[in-house]
C-alpha atoms as a PDB file:
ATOM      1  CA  UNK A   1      15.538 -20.109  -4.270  1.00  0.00           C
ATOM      2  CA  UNK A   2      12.627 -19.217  -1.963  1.00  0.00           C
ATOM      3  CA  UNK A   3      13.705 -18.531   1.424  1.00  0.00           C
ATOM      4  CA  UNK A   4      12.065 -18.520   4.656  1.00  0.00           C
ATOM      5  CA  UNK A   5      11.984 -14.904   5.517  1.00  0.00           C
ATOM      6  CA  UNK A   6      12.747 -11.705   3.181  1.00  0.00           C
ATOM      7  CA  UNK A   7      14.435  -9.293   5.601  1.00  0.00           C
ATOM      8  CA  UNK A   8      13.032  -5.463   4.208  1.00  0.00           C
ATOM      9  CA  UNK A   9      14.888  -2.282   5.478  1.00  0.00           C
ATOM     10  CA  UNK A  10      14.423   1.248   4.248  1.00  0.00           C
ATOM     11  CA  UNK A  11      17.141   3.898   4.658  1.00  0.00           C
ATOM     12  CA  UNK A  12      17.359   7.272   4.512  1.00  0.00           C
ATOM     13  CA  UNK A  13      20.555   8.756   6.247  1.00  0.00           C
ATOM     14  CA  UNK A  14      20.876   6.180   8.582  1.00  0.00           C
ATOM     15  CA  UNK A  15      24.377   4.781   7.997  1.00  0.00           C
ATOM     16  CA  UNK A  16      25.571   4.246  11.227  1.00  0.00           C
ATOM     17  CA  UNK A  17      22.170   2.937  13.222  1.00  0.00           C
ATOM     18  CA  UNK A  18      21.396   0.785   9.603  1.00  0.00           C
ATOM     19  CA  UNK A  19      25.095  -0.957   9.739  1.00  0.00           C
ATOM     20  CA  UNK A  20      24.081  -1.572  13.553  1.00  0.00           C
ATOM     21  CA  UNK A  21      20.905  -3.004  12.376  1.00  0.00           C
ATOM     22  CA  UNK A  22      22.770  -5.443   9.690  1.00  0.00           C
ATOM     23  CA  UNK A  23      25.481  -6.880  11.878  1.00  0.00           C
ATOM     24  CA  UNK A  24      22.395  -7.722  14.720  1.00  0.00           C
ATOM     25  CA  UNK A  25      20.180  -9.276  11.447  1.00  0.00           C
ATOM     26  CA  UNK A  26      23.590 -11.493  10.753  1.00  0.00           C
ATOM     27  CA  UNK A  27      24.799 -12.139  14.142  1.00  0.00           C
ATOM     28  CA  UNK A  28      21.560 -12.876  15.850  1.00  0.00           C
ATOM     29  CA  UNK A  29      19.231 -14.899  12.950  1.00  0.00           C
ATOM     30  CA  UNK A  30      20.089 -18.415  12.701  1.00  0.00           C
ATOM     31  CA  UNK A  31      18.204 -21.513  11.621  1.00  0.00           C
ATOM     32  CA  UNK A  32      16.333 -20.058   8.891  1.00  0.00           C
ATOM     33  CA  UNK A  33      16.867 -19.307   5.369  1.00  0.00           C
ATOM     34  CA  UNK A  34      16.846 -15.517   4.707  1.00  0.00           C
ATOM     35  CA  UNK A  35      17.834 -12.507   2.708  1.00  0.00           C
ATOM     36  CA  UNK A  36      18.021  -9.210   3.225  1.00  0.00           C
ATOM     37  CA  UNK A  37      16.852  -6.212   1.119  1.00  0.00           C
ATOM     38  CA  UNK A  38      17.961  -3.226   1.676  1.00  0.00           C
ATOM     39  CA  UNK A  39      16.411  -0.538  -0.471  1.00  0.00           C
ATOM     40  CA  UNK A  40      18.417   3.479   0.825  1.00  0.00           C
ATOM     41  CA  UNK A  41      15.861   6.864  -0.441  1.00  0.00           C
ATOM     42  CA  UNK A  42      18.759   8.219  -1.859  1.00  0.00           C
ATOM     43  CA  UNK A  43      20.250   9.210   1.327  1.00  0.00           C
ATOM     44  CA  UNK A  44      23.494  10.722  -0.032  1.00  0.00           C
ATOM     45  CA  UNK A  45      25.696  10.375   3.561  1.00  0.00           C
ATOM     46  CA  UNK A  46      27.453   7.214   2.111  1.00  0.00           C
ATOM     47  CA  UNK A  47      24.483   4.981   4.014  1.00  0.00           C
ATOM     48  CA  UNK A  48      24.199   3.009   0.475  1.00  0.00           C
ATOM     49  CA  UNK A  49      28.320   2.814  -0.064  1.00  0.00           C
ATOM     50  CA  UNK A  50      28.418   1.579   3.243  1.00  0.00           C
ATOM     51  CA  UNK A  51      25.952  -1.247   2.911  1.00  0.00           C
ATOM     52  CA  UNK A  52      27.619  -1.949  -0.370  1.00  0.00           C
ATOM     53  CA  UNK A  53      31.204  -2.583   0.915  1.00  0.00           C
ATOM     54  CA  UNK A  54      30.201  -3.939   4.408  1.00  0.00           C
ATOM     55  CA  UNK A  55      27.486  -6.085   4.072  1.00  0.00           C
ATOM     56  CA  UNK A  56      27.877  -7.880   0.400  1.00  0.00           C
ATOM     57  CA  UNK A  57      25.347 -10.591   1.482  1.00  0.00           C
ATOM     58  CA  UNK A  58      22.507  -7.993   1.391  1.00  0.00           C
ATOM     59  CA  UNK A  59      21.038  -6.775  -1.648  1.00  0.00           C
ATOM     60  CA  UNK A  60      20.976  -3.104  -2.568  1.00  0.00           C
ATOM     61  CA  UNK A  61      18.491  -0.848  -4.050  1.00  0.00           C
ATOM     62  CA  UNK A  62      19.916   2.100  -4.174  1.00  0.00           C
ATOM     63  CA  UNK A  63      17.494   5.224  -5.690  1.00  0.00           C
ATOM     64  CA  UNK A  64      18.039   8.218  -6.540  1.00  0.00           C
ATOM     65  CA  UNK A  65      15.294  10.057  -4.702  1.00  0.00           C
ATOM     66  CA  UNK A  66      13.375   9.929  -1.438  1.00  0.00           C
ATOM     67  CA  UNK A  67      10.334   8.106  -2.186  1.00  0.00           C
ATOM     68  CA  UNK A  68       9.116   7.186   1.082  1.00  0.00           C
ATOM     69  CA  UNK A  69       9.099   4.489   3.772  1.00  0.00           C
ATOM     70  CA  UNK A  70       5.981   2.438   1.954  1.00  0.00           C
ATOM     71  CA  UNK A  71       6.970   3.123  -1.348  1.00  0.00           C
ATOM     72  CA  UNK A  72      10.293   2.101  -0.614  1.00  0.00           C
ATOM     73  CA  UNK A  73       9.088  -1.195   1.311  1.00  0.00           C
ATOM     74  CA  UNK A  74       6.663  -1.989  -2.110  1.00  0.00           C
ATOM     75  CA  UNK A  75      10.029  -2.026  -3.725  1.00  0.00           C
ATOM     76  CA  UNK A  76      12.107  -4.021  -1.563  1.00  0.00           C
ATOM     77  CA  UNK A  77       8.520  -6.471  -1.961  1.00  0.00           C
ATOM     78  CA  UNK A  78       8.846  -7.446  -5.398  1.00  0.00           C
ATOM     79  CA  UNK A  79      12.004  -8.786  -5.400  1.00  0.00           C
ATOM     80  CA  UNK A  80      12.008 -10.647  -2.173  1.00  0.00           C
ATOM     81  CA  UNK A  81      11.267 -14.156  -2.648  1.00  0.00           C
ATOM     82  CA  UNK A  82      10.568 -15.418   0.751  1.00  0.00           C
ATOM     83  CA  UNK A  83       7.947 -17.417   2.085  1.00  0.00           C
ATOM     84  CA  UNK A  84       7.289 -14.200   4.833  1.00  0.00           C
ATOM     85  CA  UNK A  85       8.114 -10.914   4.464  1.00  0.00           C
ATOM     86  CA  UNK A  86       9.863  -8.766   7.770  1.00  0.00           C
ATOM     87  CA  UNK A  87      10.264  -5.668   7.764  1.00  0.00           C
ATOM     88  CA  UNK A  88      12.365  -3.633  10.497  1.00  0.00           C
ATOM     89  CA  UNK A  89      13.616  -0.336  10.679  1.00  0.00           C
ATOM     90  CA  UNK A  90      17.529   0.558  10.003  1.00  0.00           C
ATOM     91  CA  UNK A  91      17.224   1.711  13.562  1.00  0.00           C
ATOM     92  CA  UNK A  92      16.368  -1.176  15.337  1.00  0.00           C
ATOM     93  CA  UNK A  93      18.830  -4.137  16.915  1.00  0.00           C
ATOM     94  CA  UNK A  94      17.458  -7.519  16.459  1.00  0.00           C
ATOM     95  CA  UNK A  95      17.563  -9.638  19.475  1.00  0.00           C
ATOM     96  CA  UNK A  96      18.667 -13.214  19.702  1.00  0.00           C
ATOM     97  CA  UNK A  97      15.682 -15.887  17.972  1.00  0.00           C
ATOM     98  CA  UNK A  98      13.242 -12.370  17.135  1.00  0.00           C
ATOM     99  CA  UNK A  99      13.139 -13.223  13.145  1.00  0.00           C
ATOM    100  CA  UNK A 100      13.006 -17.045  14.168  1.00  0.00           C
ATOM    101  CA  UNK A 101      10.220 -16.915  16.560  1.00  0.00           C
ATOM    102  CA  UNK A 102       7.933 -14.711  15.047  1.00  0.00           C
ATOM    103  CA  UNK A 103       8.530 -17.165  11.760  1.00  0.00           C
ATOM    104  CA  UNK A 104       7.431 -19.647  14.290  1.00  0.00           C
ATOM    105  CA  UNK A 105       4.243 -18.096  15.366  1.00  0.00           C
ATOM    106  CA  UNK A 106       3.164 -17.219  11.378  1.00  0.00           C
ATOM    107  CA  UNK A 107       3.404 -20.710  10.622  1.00  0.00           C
ATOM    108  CA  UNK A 108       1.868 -22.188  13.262  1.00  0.00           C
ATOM    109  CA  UNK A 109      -1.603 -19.515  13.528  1.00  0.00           C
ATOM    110  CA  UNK A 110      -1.428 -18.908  10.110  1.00  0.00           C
ATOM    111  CA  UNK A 111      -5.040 -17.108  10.407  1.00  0.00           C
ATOM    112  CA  UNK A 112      -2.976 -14.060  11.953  1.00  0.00           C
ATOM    113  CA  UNK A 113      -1.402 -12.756   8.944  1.00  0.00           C
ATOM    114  CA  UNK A 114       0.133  -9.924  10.518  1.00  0.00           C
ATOM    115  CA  UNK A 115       2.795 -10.638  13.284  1.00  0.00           C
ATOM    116  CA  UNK A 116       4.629  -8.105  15.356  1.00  0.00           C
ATOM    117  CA  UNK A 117       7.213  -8.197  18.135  1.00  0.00           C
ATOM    118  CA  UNK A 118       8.644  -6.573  21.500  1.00  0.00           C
ATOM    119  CA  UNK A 119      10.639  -3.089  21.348  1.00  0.00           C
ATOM    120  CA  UNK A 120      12.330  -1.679  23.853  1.00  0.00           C
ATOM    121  CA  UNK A 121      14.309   1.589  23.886  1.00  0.00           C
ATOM    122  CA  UNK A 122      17.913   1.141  23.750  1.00  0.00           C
ATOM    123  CA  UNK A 123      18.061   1.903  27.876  1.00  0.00           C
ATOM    124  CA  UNK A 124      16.154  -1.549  27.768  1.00  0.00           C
ATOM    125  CA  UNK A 125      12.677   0.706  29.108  1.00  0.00           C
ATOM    126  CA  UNK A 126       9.993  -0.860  27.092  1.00  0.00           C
ATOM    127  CA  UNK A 127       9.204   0.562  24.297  1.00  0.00           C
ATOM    128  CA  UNK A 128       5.175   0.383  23.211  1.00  0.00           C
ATOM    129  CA  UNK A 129       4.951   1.605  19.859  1.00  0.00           C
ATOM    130  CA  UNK A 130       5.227  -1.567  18.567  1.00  0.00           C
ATOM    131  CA  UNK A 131       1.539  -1.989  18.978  1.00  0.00           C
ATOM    132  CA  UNK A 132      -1.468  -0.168  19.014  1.00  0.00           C
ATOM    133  CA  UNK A 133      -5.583  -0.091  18.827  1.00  0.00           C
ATOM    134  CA  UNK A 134      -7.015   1.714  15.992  1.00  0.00           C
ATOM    135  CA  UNK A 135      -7.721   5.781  16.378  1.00  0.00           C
ATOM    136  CA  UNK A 136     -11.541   6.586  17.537  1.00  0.00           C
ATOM    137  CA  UNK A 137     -13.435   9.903  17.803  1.00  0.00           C
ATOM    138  CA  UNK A 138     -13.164   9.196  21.631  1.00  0.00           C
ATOM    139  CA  UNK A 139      -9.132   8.791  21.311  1.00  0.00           C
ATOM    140  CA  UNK A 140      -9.145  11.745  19.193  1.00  0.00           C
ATOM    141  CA  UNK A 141     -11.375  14.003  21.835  1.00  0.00           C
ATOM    142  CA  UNK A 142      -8.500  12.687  24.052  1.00  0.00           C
ATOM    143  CA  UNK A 143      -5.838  13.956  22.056  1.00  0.00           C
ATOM    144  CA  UNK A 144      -7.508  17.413  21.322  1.00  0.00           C
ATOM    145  CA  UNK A 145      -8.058  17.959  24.586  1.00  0.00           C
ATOM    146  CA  UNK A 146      -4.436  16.753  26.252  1.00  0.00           C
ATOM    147  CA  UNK A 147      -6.542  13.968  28.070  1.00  0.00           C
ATOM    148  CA  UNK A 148      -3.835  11.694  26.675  1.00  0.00           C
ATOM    149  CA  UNK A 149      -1.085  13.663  27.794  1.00  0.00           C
ATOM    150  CA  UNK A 150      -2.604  14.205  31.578  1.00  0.00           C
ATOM    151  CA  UNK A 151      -3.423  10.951  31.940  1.00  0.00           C
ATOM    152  CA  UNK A 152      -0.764   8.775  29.679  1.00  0.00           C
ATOM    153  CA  UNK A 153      -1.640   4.719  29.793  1.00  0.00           C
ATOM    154  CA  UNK A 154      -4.481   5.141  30.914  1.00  0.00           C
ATOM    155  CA  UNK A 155      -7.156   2.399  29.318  1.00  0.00           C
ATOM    156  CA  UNK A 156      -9.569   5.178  28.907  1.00  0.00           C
ATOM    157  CA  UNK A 157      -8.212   8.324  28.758  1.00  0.00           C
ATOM    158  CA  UNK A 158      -5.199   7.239  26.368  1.00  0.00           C
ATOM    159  CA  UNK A 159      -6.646   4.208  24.772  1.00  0.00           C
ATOM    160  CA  UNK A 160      -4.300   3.555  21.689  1.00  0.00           C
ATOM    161  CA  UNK A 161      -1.625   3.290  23.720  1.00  0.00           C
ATOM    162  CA  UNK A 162      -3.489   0.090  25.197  1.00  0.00           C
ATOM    163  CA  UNK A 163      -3.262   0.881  28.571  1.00  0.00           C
ATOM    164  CA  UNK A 164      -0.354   0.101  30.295  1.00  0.00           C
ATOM    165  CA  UNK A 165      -0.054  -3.499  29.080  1.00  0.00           C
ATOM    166  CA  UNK A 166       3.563  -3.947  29.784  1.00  0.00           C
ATOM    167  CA  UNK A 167       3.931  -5.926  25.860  1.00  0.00           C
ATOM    168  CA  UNK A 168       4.627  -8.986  27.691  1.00  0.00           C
ATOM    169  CA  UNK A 169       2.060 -11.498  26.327  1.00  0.00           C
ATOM    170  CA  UNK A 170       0.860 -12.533  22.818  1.00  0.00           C
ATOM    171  CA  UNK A 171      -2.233 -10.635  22.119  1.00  0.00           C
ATOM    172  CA  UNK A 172      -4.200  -9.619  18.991  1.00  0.00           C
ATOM    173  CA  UNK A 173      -4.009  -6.182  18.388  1.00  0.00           C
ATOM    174  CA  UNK A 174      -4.968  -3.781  16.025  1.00  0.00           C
ATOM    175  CA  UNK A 175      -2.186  -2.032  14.641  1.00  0.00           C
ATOM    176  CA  UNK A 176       1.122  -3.694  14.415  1.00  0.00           C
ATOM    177  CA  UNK A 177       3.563  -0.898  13.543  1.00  0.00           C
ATOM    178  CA  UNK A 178       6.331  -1.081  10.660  1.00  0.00           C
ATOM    179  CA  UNK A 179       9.513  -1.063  12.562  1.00  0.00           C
ATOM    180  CA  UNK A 180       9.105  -4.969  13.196  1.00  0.00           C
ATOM    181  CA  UNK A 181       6.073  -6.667  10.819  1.00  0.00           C
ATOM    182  CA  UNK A 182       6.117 -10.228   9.513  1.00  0.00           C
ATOM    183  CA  UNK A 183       3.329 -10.773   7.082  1.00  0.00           C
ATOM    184  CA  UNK A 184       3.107 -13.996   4.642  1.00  0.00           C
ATOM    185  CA  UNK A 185       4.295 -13.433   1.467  1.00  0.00           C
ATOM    186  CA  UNK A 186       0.546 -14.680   0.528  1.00  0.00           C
ATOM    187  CA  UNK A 187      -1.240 -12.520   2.645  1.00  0.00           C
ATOM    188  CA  UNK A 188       0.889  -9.471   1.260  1.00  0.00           C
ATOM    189  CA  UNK A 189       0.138 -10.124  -2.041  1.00  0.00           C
ATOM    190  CA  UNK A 190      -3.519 -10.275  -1.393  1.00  0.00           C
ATOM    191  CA  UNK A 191      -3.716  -6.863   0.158  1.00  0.00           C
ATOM    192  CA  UNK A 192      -1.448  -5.507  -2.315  1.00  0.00           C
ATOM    193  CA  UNK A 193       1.350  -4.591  -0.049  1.00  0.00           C
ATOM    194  CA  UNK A 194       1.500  -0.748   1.358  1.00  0.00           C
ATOM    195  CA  UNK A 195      -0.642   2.015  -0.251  1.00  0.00           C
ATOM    196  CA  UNK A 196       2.345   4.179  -0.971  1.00  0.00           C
ATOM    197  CA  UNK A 197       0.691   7.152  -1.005  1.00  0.00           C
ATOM    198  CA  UNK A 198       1.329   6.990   2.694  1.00  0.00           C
ATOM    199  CA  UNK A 199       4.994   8.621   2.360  1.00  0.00           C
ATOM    200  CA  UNK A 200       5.557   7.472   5.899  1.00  0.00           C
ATOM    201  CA  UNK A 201       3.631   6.701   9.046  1.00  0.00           C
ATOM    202  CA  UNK A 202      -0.067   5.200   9.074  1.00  0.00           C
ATOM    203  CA  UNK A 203       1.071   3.099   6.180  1.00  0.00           C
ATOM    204  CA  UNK A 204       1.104  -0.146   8.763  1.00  0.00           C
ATOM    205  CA  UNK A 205      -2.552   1.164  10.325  1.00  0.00           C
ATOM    206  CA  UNK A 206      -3.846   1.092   6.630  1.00  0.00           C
ATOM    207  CA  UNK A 207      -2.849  -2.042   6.072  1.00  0.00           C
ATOM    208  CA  UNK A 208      -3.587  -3.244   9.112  1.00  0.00           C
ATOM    209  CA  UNK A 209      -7.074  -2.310   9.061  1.00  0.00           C
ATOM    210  CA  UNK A 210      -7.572  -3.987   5.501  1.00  0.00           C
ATOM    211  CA  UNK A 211      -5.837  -7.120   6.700  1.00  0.00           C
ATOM    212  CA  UNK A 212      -8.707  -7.250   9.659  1.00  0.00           C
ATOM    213  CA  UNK A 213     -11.623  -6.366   6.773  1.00  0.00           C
ATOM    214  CA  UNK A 214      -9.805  -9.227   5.324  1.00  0.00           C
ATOM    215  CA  UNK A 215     -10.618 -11.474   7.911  1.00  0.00           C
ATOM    216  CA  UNK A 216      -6.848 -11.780   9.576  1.00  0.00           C
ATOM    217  CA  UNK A 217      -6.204 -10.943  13.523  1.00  0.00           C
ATOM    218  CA  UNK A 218      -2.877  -9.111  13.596  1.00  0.00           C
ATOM    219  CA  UNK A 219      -1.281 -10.417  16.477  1.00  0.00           C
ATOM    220  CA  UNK A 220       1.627  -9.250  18.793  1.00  0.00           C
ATOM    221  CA  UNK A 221       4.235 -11.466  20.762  1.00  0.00           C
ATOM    222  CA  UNK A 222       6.591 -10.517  23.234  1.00  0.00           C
ATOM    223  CA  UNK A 223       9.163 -13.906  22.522  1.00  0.00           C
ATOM    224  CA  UNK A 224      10.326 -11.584  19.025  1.00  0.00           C
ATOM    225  CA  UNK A 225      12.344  -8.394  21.014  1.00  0.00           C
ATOM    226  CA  UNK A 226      13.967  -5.889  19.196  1.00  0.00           C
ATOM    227  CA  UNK A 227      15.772  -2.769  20.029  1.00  0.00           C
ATOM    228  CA  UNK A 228      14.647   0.489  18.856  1.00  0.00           C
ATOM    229  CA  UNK A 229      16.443   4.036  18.562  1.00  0.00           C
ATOM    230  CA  UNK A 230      12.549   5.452  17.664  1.00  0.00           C
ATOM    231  CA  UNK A 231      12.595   8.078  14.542  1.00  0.00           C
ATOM    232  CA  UNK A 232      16.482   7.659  14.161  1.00  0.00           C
ATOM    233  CA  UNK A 233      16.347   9.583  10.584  1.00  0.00           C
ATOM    234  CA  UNK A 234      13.738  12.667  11.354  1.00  0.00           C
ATOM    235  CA  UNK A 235      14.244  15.342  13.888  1.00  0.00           C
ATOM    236  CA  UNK A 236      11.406  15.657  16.539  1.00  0.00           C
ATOM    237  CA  UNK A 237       9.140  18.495  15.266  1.00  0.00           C
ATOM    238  CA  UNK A 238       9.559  17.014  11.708  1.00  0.00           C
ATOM    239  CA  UNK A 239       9.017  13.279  12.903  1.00  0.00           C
ATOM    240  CA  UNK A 240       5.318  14.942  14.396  1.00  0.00           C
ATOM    241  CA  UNK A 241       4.860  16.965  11.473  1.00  0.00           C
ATOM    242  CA  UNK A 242       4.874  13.415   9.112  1.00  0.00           C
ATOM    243  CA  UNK A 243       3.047  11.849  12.128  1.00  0.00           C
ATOM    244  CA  UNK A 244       0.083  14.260  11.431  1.00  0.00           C
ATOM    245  CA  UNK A 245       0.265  14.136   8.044  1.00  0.00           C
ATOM    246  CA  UNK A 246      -0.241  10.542   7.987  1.00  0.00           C
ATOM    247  CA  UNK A 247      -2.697  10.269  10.693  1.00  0.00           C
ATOM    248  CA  UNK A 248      -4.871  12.245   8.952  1.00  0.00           C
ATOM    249  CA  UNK A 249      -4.047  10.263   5.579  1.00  0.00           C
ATOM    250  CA  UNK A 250      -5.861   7.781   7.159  1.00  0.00           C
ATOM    251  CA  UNK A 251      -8.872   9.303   8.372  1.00  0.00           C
ATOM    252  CA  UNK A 252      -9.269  10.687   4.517  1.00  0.00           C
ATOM    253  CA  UNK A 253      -8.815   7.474   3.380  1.00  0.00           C
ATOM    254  CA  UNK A 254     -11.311   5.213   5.917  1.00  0.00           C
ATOM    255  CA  UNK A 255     -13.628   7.691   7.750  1.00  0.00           C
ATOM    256  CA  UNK A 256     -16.296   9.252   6.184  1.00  0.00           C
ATOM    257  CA  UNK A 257     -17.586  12.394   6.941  1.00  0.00           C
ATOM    258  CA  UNK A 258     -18.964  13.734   9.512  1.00  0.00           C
ATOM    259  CA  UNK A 259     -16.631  11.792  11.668  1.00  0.00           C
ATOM    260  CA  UNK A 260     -14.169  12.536   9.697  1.00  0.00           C
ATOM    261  CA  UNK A 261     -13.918  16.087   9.925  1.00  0.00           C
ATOM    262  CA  UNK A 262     -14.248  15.704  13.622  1.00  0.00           C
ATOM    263  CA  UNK A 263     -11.272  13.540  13.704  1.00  0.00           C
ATOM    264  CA  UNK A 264      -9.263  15.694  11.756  1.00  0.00           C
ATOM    265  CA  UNK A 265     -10.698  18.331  13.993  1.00  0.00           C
ATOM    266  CA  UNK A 266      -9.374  17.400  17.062  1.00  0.00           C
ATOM    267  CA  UNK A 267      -6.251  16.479  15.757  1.00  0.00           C
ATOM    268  CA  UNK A 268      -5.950  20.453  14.646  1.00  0.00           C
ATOM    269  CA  UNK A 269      -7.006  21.214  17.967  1.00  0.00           C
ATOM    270  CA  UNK A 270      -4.707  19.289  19.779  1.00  0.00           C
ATOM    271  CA  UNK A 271      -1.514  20.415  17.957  1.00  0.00           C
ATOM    272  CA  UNK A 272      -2.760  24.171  18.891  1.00  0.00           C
ATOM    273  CA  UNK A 273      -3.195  23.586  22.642  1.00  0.00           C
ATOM    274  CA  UNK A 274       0.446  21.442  22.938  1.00  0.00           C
ATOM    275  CA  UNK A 275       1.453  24.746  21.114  1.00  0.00           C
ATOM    276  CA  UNK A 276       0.341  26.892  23.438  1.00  0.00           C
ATOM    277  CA  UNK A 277       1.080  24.909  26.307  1.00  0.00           C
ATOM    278  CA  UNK A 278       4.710  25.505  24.994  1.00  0.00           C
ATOM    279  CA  UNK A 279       4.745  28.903  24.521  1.00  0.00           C
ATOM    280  CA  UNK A 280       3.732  29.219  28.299  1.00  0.00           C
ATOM    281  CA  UNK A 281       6.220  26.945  29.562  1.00  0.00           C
ATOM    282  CA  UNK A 282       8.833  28.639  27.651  1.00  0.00           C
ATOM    283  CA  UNK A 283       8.439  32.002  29.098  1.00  0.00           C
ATOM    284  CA  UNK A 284       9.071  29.589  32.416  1.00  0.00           C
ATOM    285  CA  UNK A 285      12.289  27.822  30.751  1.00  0.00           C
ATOM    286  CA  UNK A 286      10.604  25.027  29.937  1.00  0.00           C
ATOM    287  CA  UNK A 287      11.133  23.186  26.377  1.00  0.00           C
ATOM    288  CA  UNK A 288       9.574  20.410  26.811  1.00  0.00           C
ATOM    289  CA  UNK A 289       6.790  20.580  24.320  1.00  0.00           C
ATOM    290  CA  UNK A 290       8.569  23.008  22.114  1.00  0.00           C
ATOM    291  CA  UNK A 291       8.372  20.586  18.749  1.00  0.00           C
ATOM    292  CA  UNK A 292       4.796  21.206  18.935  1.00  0.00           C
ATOM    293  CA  UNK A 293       5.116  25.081  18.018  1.00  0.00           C
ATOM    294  CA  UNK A 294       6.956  24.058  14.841  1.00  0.00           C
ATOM    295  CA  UNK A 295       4.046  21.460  14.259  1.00  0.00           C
ATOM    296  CA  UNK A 296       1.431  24.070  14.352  1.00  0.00           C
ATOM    297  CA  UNK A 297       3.310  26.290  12.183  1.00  0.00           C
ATOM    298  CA  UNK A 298       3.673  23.772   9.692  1.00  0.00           C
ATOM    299  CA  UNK A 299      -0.377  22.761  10.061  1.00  0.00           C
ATOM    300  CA  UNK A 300      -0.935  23.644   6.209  1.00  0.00           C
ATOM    301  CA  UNK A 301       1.219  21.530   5.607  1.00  0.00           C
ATOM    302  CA  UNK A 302      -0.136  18.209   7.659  1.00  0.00           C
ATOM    303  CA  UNK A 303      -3.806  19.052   7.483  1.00  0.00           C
ATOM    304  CA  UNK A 304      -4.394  17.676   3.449  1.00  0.00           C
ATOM    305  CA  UNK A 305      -2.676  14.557   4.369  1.00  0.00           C
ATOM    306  CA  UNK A 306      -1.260  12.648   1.462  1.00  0.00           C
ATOM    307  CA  UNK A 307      -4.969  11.955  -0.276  1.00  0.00           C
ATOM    308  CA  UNK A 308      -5.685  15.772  -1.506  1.00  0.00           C
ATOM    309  CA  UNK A 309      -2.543  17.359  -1.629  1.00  0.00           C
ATOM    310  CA  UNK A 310       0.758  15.699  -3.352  1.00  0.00           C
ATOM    311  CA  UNK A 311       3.400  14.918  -0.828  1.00  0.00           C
ATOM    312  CA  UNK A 312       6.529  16.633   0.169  1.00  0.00           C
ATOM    313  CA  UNK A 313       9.552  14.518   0.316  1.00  0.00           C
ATOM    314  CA  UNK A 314      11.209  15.239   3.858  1.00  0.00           C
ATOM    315  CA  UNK A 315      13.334  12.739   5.578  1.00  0.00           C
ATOM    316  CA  UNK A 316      12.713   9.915   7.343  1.00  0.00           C
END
């Protein structure tokens, strides 16, 4: 049976935020013809048992190992069998007619191929990492040099963040992010789904970009609203420390050098300074940026990306 939409989740120790996630897939997605895939990175806290005795409808891949967030998705791929392919995060809450209408918008502008949706943080605050434009040495100069963090939203100080579009109208964008992505099942297949050397984060930039060197114009709308908990499975300084690591996965992978090593350059650079910065503040009480201490201690570890150096398997 093909279905409409293949529903893809990862876990990795995210029982209670992924059974959330499930009853908001089956309570709020009607009208369509769907399955969902569930594959857990052997998360040993019961997340798979759970799934298994509470949601019988889904289908379970349960491994043995952590093998990442793309790896995991390229799994949960070749068994789906649905006309599109969605993939959400296990901590996300699926508002009312998200999974219909963004099936709505892939079928009719098909030359999209990529279709993202609204987040907002589970205060209701929007949430904008749902969407973003693609790094630059000019975003990266910003980053190195806290410009982004001075002047947050701003168009040209803090330019991935697209300014301070409020996410409220559709718009072609460059990167739409993993925690809510509808691609056609055609278009997937034709990129070849997620490099999954990406263990997690930049995976959805990669394949982003390729889509658009494909000729496809990703494309976000604000009518498919989810809920998001935002890196429900890693702890802060770990969550930046994968965030690095795959940022500069990227730049290996699709800048050549020099630019390259400039971009990788000022994302050293600006992990040092937020480390500093934090090491002043706390001598004033002040932990605000304290994750980014750990992050620079843990630079050898970020800096080869996942290109040169084989990747550890943290959490999600």
């Amino acid at each position: 049976m093909a279905f409409d939409v293949s529903i893809l989740i990862v876990t990795y120790r995210t029982r209670e935020a992924a059974r959330e996630c499930l009853e908001s897939v089956y309570s709020a997605t009607t009208g369509l013809d769907y399955e969902v895939i569930v594959v857990d990175n052997g998360s040993g806290d019961g997340t798979a048992e759970m799934i298994q005795d509470e949601f019988p409808r889904a289908r379970l891949i349960a491994l043995d190992d952590n093998v990442g967030f793309a790896a995991g998705v390229n799994r949960a791929a070749e068994v789906a069998t649905g006309e599109h392919l969605l993939l959400l995060n296990p901590d996300t809450v699926v508002h009312e007619g998200a999974v219909e209408n963004l099936v709505a918008l892939a079928r009719s502008r098909p030359e999209h191929g990529l279709y993202g949706g609204r987040t907002v943080l589970p205060d209701g605050t929007l949430d904008p990492g749902s969407c973003y434009a693609h790094p630059t040495l000019w975003s990266l100069f910003c980053f190195g040099t806290m410009l982004t963090a001075a002047f947050k939203g701003s168009p040209l100080f803090d330019p991935e963040s697209l300014g301070r579009w409020q996410r409220d109208s559709i718009r072609e964008v460059d990167i739409v992010t993993g925690c809510v992505l509808l691609v056609t099942r055609r278009v997937w297949d034709e990129l070849g789904g997620f490099d999954a050397r990406f263990f997690v984060y930049a995976e959805d930039a990669d394949l982003t970009l390729r889509a658009v060197q494909a000729g496809y114009r990703p494309v976000f709308t604000p009518d498919a609203e989810v809920t998001h908990a935002v890196g429900g499975s890693a702890a802060k300084p770990e969550r930046l420390v994968l965030l690095l690591q795959g940022k500069v996965t990227f730049l290996r992978k699709h800048w050549r050098p020099p630019r390259r090593e400039a971009g990788v350059a000022f994302l050293l650079l600006g992990a040092g300074t937020r480390a500093l910065v934090a090491r002043v503040l706390a001598r004033r009480g002040s932990a605000r940026l304290e994750a980014w201490r750990g992050v620079w201690a843990a630079r050898r570890r970020w800096l080869p990306g996942y290109l040169d150096a084989p990747p550890s398997r943290p959490g999600r």
